[in-house]
C-alpha atoms as a PDB file:
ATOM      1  CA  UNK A   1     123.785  99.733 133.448  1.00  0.00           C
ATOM      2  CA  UNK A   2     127.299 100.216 134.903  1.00  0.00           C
ATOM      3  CA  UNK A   3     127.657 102.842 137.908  1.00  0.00           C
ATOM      4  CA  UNK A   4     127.156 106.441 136.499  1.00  0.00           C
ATOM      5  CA  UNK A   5     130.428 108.903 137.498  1.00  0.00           C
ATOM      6  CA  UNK A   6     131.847 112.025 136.779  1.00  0.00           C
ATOM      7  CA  UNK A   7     133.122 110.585 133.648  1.00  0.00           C
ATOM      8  CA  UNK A   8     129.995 109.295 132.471  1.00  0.00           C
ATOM      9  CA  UNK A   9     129.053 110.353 128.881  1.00  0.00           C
ATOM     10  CA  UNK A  10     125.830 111.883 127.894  1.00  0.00           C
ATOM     11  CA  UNK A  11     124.088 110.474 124.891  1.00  0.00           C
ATOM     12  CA  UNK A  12     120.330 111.813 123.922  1.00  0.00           C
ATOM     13  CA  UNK A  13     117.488 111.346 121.625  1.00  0.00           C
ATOM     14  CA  UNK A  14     115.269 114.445 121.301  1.00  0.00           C
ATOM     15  CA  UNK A  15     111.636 114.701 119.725  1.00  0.00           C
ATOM     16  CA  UNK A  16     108.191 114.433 120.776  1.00  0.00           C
ATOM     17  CA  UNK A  17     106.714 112.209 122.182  1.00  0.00           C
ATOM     18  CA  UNK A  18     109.480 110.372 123.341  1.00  0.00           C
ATOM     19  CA  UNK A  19     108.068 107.997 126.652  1.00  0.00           C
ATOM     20  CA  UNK A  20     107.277 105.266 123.924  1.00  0.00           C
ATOM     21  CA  UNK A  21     110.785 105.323 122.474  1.00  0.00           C
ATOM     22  CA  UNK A  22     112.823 101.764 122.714  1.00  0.00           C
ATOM     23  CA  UNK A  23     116.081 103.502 122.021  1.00  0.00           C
ATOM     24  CA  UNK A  24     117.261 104.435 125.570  1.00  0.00           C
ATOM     25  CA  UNK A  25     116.858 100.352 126.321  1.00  0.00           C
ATOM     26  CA  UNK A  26     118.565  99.735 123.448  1.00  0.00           C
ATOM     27  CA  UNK A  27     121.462 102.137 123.618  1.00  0.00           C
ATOM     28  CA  UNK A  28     121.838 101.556 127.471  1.00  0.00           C
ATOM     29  CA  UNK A  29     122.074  97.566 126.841  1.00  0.00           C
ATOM     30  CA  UNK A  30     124.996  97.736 124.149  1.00  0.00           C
ATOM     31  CA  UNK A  31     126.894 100.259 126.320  1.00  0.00           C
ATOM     32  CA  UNK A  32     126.580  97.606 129.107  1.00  0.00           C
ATOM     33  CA  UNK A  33     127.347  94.764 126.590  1.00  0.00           C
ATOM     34  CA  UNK A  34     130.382  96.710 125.504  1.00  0.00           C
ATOM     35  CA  UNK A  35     131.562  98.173 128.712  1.00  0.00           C
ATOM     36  CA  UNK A  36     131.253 101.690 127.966  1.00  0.00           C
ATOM     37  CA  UNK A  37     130.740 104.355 129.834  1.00  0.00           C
ATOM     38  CA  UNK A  38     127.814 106.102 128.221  1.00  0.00           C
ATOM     39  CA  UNK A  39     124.242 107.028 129.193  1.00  0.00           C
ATOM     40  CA  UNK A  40     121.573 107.672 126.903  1.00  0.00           C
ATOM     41  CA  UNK A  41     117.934 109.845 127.900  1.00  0.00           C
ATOM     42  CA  UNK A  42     115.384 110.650 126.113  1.00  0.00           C
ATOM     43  CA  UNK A  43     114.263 114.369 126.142  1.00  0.00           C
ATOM     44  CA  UNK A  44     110.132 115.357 125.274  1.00  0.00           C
ATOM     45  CA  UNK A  45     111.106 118.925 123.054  1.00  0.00           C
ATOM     46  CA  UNK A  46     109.062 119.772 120.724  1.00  0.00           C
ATOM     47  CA  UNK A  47     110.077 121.287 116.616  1.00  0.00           C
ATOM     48  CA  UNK A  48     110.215 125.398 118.082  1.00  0.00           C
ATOM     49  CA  UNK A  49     112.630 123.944 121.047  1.00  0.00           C
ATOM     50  CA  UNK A  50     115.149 122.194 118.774  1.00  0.00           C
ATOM     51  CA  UNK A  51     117.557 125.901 118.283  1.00  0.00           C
ATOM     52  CA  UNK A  52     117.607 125.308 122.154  1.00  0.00           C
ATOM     53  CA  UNK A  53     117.985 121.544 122.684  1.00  0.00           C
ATOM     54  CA  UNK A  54     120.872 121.603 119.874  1.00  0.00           C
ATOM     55  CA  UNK A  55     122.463 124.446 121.866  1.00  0.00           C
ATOM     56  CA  UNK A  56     122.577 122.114 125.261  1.00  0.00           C
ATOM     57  CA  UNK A  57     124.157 119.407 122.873  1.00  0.00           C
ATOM     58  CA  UNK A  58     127.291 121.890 122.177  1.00  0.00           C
ATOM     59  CA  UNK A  59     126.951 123.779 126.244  1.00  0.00           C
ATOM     60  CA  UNK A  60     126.567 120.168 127.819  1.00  0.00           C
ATOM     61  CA  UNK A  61     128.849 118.659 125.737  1.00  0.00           C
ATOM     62  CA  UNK A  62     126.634 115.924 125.130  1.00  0.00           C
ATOM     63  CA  UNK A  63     128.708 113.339 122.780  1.00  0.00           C
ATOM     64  CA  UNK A  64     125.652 112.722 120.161  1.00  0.00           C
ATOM     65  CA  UNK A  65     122.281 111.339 119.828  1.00  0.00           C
ATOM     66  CA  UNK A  66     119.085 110.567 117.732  1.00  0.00           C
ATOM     67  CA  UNK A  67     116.093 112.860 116.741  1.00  0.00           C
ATOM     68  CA  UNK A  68     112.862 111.902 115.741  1.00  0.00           C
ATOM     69  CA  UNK A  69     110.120 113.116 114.818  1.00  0.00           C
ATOM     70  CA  UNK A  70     108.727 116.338 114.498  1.00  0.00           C
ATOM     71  CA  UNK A  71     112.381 117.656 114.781  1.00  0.00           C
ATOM     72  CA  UNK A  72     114.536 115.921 111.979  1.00  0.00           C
ATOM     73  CA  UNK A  73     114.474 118.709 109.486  1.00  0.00           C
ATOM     74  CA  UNK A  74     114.749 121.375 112.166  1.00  0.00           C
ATOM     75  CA  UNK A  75     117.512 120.105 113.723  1.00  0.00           C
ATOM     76  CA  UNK A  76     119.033 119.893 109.807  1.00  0.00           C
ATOM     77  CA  UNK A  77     120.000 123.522 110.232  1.00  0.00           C
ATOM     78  CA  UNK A  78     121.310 123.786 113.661  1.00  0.00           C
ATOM     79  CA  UNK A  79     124.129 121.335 112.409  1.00  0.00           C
ATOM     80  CA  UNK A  80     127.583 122.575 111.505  1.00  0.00           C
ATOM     81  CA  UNK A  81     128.130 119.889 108.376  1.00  0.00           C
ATOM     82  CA  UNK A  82     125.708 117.046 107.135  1.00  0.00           C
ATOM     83  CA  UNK A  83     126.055 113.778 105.357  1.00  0.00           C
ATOM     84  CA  UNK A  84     125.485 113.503 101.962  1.00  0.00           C
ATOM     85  CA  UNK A  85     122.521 111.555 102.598  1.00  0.00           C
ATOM     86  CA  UNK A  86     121.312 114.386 104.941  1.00  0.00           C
ATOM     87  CA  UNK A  87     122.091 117.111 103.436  1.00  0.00           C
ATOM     88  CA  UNK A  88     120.345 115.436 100.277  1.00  0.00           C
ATOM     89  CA  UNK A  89     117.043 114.592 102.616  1.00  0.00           C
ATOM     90  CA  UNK A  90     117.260 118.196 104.407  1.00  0.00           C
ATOM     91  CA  UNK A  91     116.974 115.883 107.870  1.00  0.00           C
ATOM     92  CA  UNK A  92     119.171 114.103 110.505  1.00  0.00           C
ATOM     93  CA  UNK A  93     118.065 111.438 113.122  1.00  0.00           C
ATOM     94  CA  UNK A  94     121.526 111.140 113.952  1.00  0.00           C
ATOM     95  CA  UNK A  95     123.881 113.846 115.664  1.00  0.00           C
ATOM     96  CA  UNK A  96     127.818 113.575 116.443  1.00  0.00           C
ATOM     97  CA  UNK A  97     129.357 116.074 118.685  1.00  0.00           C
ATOM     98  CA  UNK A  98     133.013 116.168 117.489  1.00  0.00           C
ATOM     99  CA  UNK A  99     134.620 118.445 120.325  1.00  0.00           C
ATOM    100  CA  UNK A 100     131.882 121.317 119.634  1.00  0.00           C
ATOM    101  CA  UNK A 101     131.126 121.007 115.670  1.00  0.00           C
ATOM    102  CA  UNK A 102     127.988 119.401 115.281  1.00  0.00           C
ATOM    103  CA  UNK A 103     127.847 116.837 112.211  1.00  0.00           C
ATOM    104  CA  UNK A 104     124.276 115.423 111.280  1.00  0.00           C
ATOM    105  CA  UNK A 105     123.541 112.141 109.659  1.00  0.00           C
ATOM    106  CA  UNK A 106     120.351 110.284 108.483  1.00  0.00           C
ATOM    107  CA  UNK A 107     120.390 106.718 108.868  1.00  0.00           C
ATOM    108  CA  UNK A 108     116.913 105.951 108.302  1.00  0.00           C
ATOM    109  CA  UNK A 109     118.031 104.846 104.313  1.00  0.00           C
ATOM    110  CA  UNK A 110     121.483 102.952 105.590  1.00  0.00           C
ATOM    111  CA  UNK A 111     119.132 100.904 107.872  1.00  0.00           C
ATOM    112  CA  UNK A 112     116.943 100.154 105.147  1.00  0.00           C
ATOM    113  CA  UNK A 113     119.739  98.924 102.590  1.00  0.00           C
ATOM    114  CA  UNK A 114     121.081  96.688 105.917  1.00  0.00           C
ATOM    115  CA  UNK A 115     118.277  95.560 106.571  1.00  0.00           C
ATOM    116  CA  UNK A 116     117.415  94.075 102.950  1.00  0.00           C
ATOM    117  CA  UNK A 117     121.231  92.508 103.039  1.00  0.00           C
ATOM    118  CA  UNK A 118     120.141  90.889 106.344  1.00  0.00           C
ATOM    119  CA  UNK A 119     117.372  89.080 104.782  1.00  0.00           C
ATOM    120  CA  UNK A 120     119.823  88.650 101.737  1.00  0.00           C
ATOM    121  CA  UNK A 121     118.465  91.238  99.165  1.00  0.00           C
ATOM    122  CA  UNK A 122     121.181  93.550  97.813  1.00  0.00           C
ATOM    123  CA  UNK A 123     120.121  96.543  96.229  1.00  0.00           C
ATOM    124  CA  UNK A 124     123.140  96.887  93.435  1.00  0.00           C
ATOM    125  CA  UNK A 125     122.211  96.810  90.293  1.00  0.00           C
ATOM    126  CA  UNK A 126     118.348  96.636  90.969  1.00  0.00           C
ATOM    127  CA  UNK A 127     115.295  98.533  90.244  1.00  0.00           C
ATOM    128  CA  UNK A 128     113.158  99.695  93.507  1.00  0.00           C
ATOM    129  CA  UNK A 129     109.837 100.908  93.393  1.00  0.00           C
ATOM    130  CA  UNK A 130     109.381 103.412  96.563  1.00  0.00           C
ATOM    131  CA  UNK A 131     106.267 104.606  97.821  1.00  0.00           C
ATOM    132  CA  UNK A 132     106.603 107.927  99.710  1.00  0.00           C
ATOM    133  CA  UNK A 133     108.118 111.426  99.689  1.00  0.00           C
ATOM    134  CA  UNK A 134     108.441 112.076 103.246  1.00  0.00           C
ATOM    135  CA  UNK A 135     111.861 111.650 105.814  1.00  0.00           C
ATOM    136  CA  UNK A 136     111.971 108.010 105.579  1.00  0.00           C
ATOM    137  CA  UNK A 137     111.156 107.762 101.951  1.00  0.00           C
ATOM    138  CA  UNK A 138     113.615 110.324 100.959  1.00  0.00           C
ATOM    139  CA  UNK A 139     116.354 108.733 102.997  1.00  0.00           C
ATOM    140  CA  UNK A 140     115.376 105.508 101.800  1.00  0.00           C
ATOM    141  CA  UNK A 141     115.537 106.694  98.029  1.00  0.00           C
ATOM    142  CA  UNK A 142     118.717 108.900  98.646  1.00  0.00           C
ATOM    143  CA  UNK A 143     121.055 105.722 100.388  1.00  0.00           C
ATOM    144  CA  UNK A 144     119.627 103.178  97.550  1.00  0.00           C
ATOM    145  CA  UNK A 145     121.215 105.539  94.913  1.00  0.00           C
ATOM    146  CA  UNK A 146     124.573 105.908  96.844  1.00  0.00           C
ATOM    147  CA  UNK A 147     124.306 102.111  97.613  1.00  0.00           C
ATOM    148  CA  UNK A 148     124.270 101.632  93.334  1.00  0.00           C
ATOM    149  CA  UNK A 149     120.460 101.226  92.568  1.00  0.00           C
ATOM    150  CA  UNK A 150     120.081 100.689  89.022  1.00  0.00           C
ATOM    151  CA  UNK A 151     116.949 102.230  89.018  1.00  0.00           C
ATOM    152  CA  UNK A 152     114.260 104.162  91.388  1.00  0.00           C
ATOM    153  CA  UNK A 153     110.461 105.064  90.517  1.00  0.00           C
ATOM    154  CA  UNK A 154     109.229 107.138  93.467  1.00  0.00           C
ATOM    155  CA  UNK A 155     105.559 107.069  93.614  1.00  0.00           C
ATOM    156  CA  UNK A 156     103.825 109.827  96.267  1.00  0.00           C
ATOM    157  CA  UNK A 157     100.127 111.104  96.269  1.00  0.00           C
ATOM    158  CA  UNK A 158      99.872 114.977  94.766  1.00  0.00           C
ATOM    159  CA  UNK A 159     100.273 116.188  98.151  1.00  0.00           C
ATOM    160  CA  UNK A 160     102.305 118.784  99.308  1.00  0.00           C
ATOM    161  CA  UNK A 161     105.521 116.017  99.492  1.00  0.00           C
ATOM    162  CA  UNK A 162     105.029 115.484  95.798  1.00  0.00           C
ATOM    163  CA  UNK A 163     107.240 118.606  95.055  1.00  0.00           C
ATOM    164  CA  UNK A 164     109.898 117.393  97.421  1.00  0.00           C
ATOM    165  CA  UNK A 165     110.179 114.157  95.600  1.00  0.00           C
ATOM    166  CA  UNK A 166     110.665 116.167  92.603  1.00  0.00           C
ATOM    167  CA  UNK A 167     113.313 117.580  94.540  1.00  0.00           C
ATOM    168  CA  UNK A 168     114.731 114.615  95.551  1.00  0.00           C
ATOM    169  CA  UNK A 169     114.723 112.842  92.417  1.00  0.00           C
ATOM    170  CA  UNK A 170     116.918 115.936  90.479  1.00  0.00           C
ATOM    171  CA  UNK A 171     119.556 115.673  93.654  1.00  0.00           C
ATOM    172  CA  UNK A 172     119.845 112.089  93.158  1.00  0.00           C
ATOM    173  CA  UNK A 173     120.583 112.595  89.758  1.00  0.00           C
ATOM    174  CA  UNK A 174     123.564 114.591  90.890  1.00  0.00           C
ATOM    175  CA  UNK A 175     124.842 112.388  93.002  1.00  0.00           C
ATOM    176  CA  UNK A 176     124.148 108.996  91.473  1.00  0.00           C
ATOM    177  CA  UNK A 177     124.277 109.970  87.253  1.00  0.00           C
ATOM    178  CA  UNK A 178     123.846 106.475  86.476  1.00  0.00           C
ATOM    179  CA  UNK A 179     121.120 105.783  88.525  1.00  0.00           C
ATOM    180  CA  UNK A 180     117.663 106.292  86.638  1.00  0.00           C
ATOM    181  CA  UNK A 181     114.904 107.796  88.600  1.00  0.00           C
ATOM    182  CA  UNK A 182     110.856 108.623  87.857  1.00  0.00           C
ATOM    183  CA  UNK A 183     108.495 110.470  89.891  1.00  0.00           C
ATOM    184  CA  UNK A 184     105.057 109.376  89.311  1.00  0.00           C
ATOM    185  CA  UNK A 185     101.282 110.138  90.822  1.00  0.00           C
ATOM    186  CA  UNK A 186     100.399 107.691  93.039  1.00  0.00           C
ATOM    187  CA  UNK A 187      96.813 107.586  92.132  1.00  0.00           C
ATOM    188  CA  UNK A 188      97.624 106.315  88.780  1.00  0.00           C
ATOM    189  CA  UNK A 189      97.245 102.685  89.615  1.00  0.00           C
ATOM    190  CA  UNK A 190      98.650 101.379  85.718  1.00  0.00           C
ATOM    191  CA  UNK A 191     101.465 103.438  85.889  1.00  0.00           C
ATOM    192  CA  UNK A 192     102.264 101.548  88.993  1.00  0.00           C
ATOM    193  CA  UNK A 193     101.206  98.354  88.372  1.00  0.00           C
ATOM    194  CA  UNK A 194     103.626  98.587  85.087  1.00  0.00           C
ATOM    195  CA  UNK A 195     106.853  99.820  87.542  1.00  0.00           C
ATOM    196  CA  UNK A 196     106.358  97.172  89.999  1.00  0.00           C
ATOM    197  CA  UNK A 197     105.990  94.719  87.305  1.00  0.00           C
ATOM    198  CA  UNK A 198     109.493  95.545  86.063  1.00  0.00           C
ATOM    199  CA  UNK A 199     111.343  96.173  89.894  1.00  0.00           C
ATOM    200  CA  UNK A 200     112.739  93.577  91.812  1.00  0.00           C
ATOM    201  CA  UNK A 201     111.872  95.456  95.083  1.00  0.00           C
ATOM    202  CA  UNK A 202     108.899  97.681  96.307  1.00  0.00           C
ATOM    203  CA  UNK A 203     109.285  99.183  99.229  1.00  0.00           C
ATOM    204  CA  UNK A 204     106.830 100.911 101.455  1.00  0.00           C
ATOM    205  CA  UNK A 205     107.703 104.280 103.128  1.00  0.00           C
ATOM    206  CA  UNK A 206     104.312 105.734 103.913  1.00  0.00           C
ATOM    207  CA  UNK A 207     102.233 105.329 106.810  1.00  0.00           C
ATOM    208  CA  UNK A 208      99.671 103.227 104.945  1.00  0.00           C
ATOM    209  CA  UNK A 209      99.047 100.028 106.864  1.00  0.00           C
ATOM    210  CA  UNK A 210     100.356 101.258 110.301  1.00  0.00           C
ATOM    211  CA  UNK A 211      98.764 100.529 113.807  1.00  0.00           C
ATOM    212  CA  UNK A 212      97.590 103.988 114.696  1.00  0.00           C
ATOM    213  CA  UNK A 213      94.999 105.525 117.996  1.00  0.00           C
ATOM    214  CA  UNK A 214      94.740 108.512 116.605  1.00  0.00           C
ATOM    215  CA  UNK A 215      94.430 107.121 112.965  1.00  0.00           C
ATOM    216  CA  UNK A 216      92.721 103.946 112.956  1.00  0.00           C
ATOM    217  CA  UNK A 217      92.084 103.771 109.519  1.00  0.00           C
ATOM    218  CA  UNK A 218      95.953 103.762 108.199  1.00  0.00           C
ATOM    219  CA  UNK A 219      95.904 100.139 109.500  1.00  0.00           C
ATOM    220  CA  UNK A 220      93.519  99.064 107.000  1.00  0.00           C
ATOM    221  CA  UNK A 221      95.254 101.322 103.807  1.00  0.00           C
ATOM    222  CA  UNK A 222      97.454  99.382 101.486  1.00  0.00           C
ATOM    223  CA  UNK A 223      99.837 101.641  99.077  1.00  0.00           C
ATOM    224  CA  UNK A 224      98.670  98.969  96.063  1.00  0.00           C
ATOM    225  CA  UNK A 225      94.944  99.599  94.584  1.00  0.00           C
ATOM    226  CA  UNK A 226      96.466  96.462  92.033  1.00  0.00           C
ATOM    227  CA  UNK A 227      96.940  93.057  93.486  1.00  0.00           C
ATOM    228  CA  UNK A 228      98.752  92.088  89.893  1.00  0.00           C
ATOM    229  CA  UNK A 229     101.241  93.991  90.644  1.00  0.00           C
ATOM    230  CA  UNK A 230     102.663  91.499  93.300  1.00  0.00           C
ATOM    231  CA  UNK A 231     104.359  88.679  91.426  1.00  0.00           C
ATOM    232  CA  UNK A 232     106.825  85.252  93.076  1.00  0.00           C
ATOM    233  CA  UNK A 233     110.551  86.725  93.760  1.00  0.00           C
ATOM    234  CA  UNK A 234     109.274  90.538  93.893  1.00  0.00           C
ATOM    235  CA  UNK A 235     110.926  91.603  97.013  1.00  0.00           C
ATOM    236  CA  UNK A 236     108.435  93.654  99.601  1.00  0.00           C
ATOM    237  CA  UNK A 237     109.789  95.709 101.793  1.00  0.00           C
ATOM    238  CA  UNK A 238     107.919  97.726 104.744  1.00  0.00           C
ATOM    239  CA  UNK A 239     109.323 100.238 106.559  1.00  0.00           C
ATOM    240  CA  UNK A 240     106.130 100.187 108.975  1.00  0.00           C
ATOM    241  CA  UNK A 241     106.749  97.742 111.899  1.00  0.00           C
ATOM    242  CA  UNK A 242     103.280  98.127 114.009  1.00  0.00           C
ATOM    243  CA  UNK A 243     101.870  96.177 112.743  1.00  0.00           C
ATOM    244  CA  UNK A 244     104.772  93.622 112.198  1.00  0.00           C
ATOM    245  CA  UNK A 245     102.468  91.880 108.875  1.00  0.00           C
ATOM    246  CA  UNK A 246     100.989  95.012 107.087  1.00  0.00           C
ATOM    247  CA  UNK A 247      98.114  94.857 104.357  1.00  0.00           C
ATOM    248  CA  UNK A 248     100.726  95.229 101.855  1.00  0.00           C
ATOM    249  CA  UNK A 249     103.000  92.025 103.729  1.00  0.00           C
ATOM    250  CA  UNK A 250      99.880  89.794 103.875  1.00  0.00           C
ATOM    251  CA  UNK A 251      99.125  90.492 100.235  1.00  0.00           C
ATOM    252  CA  UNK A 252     102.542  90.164  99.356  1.00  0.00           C
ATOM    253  CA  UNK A 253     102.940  86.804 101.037  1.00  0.00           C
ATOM    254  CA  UNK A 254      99.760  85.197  99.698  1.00  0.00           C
ATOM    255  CA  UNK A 255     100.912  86.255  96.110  1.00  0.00           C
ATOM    256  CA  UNK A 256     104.342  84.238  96.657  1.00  0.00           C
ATOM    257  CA  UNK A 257     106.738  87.429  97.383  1.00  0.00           C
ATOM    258  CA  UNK A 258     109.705  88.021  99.460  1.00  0.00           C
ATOM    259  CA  UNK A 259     108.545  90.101 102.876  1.00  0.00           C
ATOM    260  CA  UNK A 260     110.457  91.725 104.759  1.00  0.00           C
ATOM    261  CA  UNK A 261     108.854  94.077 107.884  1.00  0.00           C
ATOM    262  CA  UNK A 262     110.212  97.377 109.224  1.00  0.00           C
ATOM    263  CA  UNK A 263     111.535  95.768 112.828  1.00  0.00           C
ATOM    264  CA  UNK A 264     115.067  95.229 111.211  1.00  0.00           C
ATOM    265  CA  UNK A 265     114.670  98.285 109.607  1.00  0.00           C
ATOM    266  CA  UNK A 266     114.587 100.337 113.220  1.00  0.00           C
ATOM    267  CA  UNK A 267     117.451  98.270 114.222  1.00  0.00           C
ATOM    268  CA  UNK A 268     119.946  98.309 111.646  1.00  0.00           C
ATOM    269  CA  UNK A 269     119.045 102.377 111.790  1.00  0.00           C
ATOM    270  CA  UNK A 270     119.958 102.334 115.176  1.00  0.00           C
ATOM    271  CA  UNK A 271     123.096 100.822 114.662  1.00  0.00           C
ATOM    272  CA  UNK A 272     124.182 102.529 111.722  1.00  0.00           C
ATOM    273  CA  UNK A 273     123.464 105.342 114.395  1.00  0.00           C
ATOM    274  CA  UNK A 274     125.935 103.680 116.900  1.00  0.00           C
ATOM    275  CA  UNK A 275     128.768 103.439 114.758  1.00  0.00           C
ATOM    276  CA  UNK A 276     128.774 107.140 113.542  1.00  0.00           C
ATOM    277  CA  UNK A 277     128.643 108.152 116.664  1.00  0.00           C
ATOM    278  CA  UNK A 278     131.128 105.878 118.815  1.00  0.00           C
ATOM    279  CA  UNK A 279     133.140 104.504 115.986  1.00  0.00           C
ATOM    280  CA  UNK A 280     132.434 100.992 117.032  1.00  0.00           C
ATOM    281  CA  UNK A 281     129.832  98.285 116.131  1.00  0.00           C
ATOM    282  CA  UNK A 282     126.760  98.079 118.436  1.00  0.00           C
ATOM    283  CA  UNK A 283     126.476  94.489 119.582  1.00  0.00           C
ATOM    284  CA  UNK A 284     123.545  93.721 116.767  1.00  0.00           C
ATOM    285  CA  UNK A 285     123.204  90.213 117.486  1.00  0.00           C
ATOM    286  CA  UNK A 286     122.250  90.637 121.150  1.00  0.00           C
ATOM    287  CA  UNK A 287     120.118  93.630 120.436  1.00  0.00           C
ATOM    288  CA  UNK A 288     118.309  91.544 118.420  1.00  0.00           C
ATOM    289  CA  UNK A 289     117.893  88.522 120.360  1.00  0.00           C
ATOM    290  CA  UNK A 290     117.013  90.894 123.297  1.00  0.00           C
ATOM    291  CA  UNK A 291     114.618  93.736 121.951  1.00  0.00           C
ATOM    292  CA  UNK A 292     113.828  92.612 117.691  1.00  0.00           C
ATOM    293  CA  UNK A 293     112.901  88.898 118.538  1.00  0.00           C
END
């Protein structure tokens, strides 16, 4: 990190908890990389603080950031304008401060769809099954739609983020007319045995299969009750990335599928991140070597 001055520019990612949080490594590297004279913290505020935190962006004149969780959809309404991807999810990870007007973003989809064209999977023109209804999921189904999905069957349990899928589905339908989209029970196992069957790319936006302390069990969850639903070529796609081979991966791989895990995901997020923010490309294949290898 270069030598902090009067000049220096504040960048900051607020949420809670935070002390785990890669980003500030990451950001702080690429400014170095690049030469620019940035900083980015991390800040512990929790979802009642974020009217307050968002205030210090504008009185601070902190140049933008990254929220994460449990603030994404509060911060949503502290924002002057939003992306159509954000204001579409009702959350932002991303904020730019453009000389005092506040515009949120939600990269979380964006760094999905890069992440498949990293591995070589484009989503044109293809039919994705996606399992969630949650920030991630609805970000994920939102940017496949503006990215020209043929096709998305959204598959949540009858939980209380099965009426925001609804949701989501009728504002994709605004936004993307061509694009079909389903909403469907997760419990019914045929109904998604028969979508998979027919996609060329699942994707996993739940929390089924990750490492957790305070929820052991997710590790051992899978979002398929079907193993016939994984067939050679189906593309799987997780956006969990502790562990780095869910459930789901390992019985994807054994049944001759494409995997790809969530680690690029969390990059190429990041960096769609960067470039809304600072207008130029973070340097992706260093971060990568450095903090993704």
């Amino acid at each position: 990190m270069g030598t902090i001055t009067g000049h220096t520019g504040l960048l900051a990612l607020i949420g809670s908890p935070v002390g785990h949080s890669g980003s500030p490594a990451t950001w702080n590297f690429s400014f170095d990389r690049l030469g620019l004279d940035y900083v980015y913290v991390a800040f512990d505020i929790k979802e009642e603080q974020v009217p307050d935190a968002i205030k210090a962006f504008r009185t601070l004149g902190i140049k933008g950031g990254n929220v994460t969780m449990p603030c994404k959809i509060a911060a949503a309404r502290e924002m002057d304008e939003l992306s159509t991807a954000a204001r579409i999810a009702g959350a932002v990870n991303t904020i730019k401060n453009e000389n005092g007007k506040l515009i949120g973003f939600i990269t979380d989809g964006l760094g999905f769809v890069l992440n498949l064209k990293d591995n070589g999977v484009e989503i044109k023109g293809k039919k994705i099954v996606v399992a969630g209804g949650g920030g991630a999921a609805t970000a994920i189904q939102v940017q496949c739609a503006l990215s020209g999905a043929r096709e998305i069957a959204i598959f949540n349990r009858k939980d209380a983020f099965f009426e925001r899928a609804l949701q989501t589905a009728e504002k994709i339908r605004e936004i993307a007319p061509d694009c079909a989209v389903g909403v469907y029970d997760m419990a019914d196992t045929e109904r998604m045995t028969a979508e998979v069957r027919s996609a060329e790319i699942l994707a996993n936006a739940t929390v089924a299969g990750m490492k957790s302390e305070a929820q052991p069990e997710l590790a051992e969850t899978s979002i398929l009750q079907d193993l016939s639903a994984l067939f050679p070529g189906l593309v799987v796609a997780d956006a969990v990335y502790s562990p780095l081979e869910t459930i789901l991966l390992r019985d994807a791989k054994a049944a001759g599928c494409k995997c790809i895990d969530g680690r690029g995901m969390l990059m190429w997020q990041a960096a769609a991140a960067f470039r809304e923010i600072l207008g130029v490309d973070m340097p992706v294949g260093e971060v990568r070597e450095r903090f993704y290898s």
